[in-house]
Protein backbone atom coordinates (compact mmCIF):
# COMPACT_ATOMS: atom_id res chain seq x y z
CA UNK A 1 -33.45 -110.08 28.75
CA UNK A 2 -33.45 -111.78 25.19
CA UNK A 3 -31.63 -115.03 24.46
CA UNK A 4 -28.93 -113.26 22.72
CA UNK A 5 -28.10 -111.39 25.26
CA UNK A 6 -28.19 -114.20 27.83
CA UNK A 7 -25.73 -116.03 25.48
CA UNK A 8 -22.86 -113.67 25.94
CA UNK A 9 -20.32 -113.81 28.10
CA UNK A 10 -19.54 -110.94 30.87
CA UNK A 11 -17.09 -108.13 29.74
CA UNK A 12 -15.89 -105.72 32.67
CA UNK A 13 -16.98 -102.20 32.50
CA UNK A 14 -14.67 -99.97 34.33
CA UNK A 15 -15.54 -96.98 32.76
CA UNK A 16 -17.68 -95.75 36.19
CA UNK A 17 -15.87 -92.51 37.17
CA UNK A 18 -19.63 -90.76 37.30
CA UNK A 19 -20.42 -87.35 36.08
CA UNK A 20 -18.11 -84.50 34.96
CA UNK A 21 -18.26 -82.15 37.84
CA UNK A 22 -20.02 -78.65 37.47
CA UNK A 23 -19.53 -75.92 39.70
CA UNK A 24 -22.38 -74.68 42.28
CA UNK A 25 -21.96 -71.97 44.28
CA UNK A 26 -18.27 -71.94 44.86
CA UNK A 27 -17.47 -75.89 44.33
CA UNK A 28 -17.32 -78.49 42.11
CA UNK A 29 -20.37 -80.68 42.35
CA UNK A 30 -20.97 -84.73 40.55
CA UNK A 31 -24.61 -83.70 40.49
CA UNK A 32 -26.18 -87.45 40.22
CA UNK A 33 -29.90 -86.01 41.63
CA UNK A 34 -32.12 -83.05 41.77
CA UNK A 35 -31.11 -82.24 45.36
CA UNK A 36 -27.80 -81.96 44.24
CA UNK A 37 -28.16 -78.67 42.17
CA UNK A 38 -28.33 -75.52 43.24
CA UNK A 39 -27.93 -72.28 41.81
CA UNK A 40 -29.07 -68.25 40.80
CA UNK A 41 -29.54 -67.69 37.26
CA UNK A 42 -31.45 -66.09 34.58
CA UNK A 43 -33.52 -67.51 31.18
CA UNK A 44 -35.17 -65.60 28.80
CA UNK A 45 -38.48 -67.60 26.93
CA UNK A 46 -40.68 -66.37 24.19
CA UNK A 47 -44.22 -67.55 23.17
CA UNK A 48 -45.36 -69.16 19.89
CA UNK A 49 -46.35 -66.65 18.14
CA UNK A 50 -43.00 -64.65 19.31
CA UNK A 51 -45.26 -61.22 20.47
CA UNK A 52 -43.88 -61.37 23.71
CA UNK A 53 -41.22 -62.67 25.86
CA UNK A 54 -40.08 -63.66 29.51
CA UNK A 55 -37.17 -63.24 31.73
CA UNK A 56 -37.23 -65.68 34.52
CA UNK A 57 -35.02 -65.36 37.72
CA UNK A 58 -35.08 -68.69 40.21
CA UNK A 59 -32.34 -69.22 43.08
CA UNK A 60 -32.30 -73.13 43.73
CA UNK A 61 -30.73 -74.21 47.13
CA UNK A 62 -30.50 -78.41 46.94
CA UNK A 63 -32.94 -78.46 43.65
CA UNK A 64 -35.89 -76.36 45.43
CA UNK A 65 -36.59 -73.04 43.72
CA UNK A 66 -36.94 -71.24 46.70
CA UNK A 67 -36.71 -67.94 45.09
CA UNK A 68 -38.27 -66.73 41.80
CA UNK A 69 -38.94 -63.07 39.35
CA UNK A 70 -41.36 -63.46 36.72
CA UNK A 71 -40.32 -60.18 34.53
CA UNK A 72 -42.60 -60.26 31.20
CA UNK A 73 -43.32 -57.40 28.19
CA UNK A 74 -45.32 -57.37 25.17
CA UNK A 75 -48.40 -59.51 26.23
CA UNK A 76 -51.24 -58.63 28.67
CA UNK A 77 -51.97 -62.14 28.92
CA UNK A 78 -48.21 -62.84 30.05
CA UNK A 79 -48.46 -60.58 32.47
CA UNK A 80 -51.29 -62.40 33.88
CA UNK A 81 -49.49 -66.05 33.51
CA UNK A 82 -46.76 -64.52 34.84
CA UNK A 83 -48.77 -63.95 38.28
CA UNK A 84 -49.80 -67.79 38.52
CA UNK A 85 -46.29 -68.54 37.33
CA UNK A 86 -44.76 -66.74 40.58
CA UNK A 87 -47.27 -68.67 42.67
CA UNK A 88 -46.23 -71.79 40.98
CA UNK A 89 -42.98 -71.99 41.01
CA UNK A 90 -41.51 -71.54 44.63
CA UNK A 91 -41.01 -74.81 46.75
CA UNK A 92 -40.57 -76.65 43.30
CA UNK A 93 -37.66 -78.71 42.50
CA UNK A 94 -36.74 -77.78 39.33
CA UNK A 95 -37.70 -80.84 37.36
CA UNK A 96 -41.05 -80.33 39.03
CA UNK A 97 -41.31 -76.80 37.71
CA UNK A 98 -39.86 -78.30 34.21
CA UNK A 99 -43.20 -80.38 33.70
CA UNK A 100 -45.05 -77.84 35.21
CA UNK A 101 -47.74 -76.28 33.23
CA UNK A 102 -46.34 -72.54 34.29
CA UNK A 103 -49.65 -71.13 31.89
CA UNK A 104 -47.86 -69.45 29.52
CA UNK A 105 -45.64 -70.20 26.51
CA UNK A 106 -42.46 -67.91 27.01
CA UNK A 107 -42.73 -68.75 30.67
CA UNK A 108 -42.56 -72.61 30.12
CA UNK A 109 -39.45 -71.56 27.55
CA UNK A 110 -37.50 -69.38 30.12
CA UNK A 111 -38.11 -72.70 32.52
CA UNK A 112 -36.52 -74.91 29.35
CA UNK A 113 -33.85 -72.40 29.09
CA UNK A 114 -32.74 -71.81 32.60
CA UNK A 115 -33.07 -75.31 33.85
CA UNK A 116 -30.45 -76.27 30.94
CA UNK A 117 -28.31 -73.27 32.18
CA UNK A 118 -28.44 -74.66 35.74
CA UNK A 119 -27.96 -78.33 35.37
CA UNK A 120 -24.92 -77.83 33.33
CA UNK A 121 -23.25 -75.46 36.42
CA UNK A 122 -23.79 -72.15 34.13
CA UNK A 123 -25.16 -69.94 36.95
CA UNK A 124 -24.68 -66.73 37.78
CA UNK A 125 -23.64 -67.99 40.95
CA UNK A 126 -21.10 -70.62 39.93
CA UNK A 127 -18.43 -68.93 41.56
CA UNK A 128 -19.80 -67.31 44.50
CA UNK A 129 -18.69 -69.66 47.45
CA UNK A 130 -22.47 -70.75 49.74
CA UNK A 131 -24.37 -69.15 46.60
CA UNK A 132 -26.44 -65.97 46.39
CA UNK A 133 -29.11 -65.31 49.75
CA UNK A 134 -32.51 -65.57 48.97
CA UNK A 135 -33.41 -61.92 48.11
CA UNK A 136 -30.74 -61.33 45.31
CA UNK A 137 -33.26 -61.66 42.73
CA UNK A 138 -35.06 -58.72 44.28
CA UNK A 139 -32.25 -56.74 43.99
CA UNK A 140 -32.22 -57.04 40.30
CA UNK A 141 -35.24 -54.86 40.53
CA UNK A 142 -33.02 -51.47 42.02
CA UNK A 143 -34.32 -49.43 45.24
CA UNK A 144 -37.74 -49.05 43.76
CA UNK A 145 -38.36 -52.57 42.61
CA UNK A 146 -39.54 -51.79 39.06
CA UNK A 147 -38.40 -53.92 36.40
CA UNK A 148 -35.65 -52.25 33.42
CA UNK A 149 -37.77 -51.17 30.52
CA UNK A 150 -36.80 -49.80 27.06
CA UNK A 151 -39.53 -48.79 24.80
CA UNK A 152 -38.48 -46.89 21.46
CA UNK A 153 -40.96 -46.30 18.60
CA UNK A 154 -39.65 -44.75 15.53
CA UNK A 155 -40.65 -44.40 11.96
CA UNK A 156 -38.88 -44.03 8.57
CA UNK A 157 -40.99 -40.53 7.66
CA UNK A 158 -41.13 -38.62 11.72
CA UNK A 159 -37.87 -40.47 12.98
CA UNK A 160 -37.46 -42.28 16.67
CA UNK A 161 -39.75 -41.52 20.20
CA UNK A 162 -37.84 -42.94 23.35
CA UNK A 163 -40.87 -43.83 25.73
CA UNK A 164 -39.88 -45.42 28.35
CA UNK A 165 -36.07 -45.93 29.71
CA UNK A 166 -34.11 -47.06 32.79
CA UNK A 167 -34.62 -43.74 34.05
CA UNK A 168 -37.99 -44.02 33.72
CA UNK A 169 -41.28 -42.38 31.86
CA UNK A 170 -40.06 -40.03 29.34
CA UNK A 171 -41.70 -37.10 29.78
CA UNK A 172 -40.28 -34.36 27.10
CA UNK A 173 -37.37 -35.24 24.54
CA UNK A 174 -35.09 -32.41 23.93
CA UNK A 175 -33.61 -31.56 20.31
CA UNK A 176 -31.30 -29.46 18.80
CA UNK A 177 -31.02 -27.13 15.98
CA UNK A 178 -31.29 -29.92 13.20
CA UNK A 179 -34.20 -31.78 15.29
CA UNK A 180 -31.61 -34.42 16.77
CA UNK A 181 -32.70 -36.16 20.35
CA UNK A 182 -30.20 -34.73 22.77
CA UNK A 183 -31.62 -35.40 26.01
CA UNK A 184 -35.04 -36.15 27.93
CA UNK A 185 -37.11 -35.38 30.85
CA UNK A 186 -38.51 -38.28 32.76
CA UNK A 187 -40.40 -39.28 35.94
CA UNK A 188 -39.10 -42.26 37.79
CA UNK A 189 -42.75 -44.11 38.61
CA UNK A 190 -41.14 -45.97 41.73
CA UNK A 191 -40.07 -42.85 43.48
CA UNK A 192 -43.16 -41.14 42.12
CA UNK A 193 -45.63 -44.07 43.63
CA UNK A 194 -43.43 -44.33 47.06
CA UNK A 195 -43.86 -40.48 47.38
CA UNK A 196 -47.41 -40.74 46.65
CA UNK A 197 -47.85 -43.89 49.00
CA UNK A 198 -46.21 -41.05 52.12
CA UNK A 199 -49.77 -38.84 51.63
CA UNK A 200 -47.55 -36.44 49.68
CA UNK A 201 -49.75 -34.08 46.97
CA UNK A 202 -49.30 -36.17 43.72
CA UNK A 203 -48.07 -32.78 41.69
CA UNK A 204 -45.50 -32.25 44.37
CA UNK A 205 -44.77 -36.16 44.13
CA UNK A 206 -44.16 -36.25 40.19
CA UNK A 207 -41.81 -33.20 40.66
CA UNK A 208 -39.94 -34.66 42.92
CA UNK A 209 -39.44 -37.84 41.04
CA UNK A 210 -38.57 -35.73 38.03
CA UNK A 211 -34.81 -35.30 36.75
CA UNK A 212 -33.34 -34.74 33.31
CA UNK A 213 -30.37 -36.94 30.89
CA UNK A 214 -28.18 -35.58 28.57
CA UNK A 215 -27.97 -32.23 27.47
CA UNK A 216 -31.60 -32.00 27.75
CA UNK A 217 -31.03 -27.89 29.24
CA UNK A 218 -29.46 -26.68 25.79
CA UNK A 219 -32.42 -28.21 24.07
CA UNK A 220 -33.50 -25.57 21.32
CA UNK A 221 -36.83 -27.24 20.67
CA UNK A 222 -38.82 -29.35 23.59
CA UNK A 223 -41.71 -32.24 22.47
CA UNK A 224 -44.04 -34.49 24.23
CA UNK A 225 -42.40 -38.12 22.23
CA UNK A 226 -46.70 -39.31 23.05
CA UNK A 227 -48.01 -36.27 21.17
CA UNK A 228 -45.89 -34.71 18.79
């Protein structure tokens, strides 16, 4: 302490109330450490160069991560982070996993993002009295645990090519008379890979995994979206 500030008399400070509460999993919390956060919630981080991006799910019980989904698209080297990310991450506290090095750009981002989201009691589970079981994250994944993926190409001269939806792998789009996308045939890979995984023939497997959206039956013209 300076001399200046040894000089000066004492002034009481009352002002010691503590933190504005935040809710956690069903209750208002004065989170004053780590252990005193907990929470499910989501983040979304991109990398430098902004060619691909993240989604990161972690449930924290008491500050440890004790459950975490690594979802990534439009990298092959995310993809890859994103597997030493998932190994990372669990048994963290989240300020641990903050100063982490979790590999890869948009992953360290999505940490930034969602440990923000958390500490300020903006959780998915805010509300939800005891929080969400370890497992929920899973669930984001549906029955066949495959992430939701959109891919659309389209271009100004031969118009749009839907890819890949929730559905799954688009198969066939279906058009109309005036060449307008009116429904698709897909294969859902999860049930198509579980089928496969019960010994049954893989042509009998992708049929079975096979369904249709939209009018795709009153089609008047049928294309591959890969091909033509």
């Amino acid at each position: 302490m300076n001399k200046d500030i040894e000089n000066m008399c004492y002034v009481n400070n009352e002002a010691k109330s503590g933190p504005a509460p935040i809710p956690e999993d069903g209750k208002w919390v004065q989170a004053k450490e780590i252990k005193d956060i907990s929470g499910l919630t989501h983040g979304i981080g991109w990398c430098a160069p902004q060619q691909g991006a993240c989604k990161l799910t972690l449930n924290v019980k008491d500050g440890i991560i004790e459950e975490a989904l690594v979802e990534t698209i439009g990298c092959s080297g995310m993809t890859h982070s994103a597997a030493m990310a998932g190994e990372i991450l669990v048994g963290k506290t989240i300020l641990e996993a903050l100063n982490t090095d979790l590999v890869c750009d948009a992953i360290n981002t999505a940490m930034r993002e969602l440990f923000l989201q958390i500490v300020y009691g903006r959780s998915q589970s805010a509300f939800s009295r005891n929080g969400l079981s370890i497992g929920t994250g899973l669930e984001d994944l549906g029955k066949n645990k495959r992430s939701q993926v959109g891919t659309i190409y389209s271009t100004n001269k031969k118009g749009p090519r839907y890819l890949e939806l929730a559905e799954g792998y688009i198969v066939e789009l279906g058009l109309d008379e005036s060449d307008n996308i009116i429904g698709y045939k897909y294969v859902n890979l999860g049930k198509m890979m579980d089928n496969i995984k019960k010994k049954m023939d893989p042509y009998e497997a992708i049929e079975k995994a096979t369904g249709t959206y939209g009018r795709f039956d009153e089609a008047k013209k049928i294309i591959d979206p890969r091909e033509e």
